[in-house]
C-alpha atoms as a PDB file:
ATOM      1  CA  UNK A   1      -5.057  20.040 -16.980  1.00  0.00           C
ATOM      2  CA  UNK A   2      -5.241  16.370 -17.721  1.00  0.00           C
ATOM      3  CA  UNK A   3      -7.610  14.167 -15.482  1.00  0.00           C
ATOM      4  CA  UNK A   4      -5.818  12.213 -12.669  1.00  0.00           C
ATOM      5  CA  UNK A   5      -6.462   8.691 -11.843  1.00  0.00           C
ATOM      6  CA  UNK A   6      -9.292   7.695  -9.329  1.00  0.00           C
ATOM      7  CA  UNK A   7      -7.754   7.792  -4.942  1.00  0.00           C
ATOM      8  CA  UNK A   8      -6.741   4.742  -3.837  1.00  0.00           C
ATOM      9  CA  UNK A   9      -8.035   3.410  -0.520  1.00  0.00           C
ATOM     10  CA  UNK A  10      -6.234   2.531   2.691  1.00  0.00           C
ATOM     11  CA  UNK A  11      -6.161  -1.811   3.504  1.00  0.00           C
ATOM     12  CA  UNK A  12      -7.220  -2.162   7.271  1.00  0.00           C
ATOM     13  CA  UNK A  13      -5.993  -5.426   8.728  1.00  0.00           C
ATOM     14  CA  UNK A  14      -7.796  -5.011  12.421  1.00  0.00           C
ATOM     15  CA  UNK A  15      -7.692  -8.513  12.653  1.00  0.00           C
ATOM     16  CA  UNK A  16      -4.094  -9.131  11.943  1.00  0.00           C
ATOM     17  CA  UNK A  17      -3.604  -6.575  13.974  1.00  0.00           C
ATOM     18  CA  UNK A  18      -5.312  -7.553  16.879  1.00  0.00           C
ATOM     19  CA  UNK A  19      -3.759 -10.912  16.414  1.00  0.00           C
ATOM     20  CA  UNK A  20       0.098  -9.887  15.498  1.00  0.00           C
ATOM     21  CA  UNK A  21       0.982 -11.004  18.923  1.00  0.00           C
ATOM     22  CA  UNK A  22       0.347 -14.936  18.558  1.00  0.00           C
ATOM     23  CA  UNK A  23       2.443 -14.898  15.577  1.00  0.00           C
ATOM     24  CA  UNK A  24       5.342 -16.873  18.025  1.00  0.00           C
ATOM     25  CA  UNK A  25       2.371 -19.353  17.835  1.00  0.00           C
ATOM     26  CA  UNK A  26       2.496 -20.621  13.584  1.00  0.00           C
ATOM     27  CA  UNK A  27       4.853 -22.503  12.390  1.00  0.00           C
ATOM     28  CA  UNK A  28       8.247 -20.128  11.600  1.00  0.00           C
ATOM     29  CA  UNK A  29       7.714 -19.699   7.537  1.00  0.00           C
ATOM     30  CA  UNK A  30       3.873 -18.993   7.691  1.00  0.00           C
ATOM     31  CA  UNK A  31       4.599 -16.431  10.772  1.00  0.00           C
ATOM     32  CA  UNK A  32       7.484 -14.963   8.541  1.00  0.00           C
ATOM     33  CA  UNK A  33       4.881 -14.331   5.055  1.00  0.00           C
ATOM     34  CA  UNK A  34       2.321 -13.227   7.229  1.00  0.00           C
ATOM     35  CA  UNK A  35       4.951 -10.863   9.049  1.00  0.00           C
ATOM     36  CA  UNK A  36       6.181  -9.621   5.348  1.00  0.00           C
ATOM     37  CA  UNK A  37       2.252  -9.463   4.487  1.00  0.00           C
ATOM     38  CA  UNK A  38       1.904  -7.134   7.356  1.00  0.00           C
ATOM     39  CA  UNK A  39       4.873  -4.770   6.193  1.00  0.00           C
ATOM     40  CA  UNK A  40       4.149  -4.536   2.887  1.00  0.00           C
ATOM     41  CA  UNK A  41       0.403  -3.760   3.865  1.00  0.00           C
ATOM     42  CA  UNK A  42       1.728  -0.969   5.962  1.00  0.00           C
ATOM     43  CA  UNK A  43       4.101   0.154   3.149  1.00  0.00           C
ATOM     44  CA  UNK A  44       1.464   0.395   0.872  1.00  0.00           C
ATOM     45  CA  UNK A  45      -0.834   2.593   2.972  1.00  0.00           C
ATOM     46  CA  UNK A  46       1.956   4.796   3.779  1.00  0.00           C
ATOM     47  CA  UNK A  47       1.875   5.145  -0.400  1.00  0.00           C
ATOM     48  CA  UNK A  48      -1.730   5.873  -0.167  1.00  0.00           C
ATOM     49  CA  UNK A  49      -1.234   8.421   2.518  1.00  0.00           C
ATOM     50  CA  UNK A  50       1.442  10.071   0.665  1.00  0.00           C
ATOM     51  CA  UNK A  51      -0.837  10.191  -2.680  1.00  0.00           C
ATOM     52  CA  UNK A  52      -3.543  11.369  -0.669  1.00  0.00           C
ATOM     53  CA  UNK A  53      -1.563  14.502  -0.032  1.00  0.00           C
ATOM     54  CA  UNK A  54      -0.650  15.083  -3.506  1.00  0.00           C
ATOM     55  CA  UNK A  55      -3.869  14.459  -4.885  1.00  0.00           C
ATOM     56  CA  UNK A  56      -5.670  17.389  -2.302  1.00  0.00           C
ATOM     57  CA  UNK A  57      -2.659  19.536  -3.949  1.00  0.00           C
ATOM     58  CA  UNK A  58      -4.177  19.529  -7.187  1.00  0.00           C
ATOM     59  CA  UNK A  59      -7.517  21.093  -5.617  1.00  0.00           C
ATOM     60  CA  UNK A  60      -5.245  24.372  -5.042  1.00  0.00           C
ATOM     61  CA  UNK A  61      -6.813  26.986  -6.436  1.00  0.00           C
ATOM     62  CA  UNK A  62      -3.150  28.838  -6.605  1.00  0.00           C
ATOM     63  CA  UNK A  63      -1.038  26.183  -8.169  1.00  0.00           C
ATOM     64  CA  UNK A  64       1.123  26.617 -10.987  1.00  0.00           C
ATOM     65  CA  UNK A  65       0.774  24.429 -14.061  1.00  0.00           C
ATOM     66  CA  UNK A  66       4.740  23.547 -13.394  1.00  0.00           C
ATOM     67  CA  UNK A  67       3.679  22.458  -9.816  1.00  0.00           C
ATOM     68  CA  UNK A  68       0.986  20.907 -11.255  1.00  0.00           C
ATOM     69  CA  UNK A  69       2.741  18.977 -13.508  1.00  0.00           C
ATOM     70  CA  UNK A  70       5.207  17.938 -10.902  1.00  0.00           C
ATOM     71  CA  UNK A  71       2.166  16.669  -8.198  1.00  0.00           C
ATOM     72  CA  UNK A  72       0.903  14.986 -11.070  1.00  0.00           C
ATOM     73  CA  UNK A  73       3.913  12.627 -11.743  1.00  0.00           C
ATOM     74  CA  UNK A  74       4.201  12.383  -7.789  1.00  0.00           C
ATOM     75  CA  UNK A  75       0.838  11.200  -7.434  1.00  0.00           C
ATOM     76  CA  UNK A  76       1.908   8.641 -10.960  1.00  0.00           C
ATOM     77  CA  UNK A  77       4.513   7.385  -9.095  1.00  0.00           C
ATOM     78  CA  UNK A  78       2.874   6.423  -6.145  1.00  0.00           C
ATOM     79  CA  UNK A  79      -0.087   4.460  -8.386  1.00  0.00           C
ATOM     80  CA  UNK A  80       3.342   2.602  -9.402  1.00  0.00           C
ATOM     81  CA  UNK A  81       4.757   2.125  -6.120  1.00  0.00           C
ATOM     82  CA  UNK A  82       1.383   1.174  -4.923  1.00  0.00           C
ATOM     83  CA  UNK A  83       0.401  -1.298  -7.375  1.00  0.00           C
ATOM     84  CA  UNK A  84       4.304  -2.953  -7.210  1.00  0.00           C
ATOM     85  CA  UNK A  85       3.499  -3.344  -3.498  1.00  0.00           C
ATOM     86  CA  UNK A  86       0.250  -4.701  -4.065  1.00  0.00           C
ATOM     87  CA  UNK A  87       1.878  -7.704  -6.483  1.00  0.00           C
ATOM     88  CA  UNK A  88       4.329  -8.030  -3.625  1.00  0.00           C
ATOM     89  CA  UNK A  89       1.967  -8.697  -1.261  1.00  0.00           C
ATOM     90  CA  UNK A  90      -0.278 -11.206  -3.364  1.00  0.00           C
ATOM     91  CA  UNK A  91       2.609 -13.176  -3.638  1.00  0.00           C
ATOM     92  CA  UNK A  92       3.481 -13.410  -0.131  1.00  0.00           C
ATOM     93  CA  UNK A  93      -0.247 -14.162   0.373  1.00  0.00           C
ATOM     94  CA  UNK A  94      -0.429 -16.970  -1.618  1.00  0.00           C
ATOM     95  CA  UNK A  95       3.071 -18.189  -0.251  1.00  0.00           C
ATOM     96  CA  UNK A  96       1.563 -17.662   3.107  1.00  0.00           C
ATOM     97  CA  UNK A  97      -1.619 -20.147   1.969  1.00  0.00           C
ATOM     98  CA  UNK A  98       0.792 -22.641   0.728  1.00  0.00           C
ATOM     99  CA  UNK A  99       2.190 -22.939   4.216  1.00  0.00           C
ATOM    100  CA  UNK A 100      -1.476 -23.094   5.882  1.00  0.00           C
ATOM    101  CA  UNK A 101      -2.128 -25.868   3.469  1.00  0.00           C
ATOM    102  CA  UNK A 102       0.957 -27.930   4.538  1.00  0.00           C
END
């Protein structure tokens, strides 16, 4: 069976989320990235989660190589959807930066 690709870890944001509340504070296009940073954050570890399942799959000692095969491309589309979330989310960051800088 081929190797799979190393887990990816979850992104805590406890102080964004502590602070998520005084967003109605900033200025309405800095609260809006930091809102879509906060979503795609959460997206993203919903991927993870979801990867996290497949990849303990492929520790069954009763799997067939067809299932195996299948968990496998699960677990390579998640890297995908994980990474293209993870762009995303840089953007918005530095679009969020921008505004701070204004």
């Amino acid at each position: 069976m081929p190797k799979l690709l190393q887990l990816p870890k979850k992104i805590h944001t406890p102080f964004l989320d502590l602070k998520i509340s005084n967003l109605p504070l900033l200025k309405e296009n800095l609260r809006n990235s930091i809102i879509k940073i906060h979503i795609k954050i959460k997206k993203m570890n919903e991927d993870i989660k979801r990867h996290s399942f497949y990849f303990e799959k492929t520790f069954d000692a009763n799997i067939t190589s067809g299932n195996y095969e299948i968990i496998s491309n699960n677990i390579k589309e998640n890297y995908n959807n994980i990474a293209r979330q993870a762009q995303i989310t840089v953007g918005l960051i530095s679009e969020a930066q921008k505004e701070l800088e204004k």
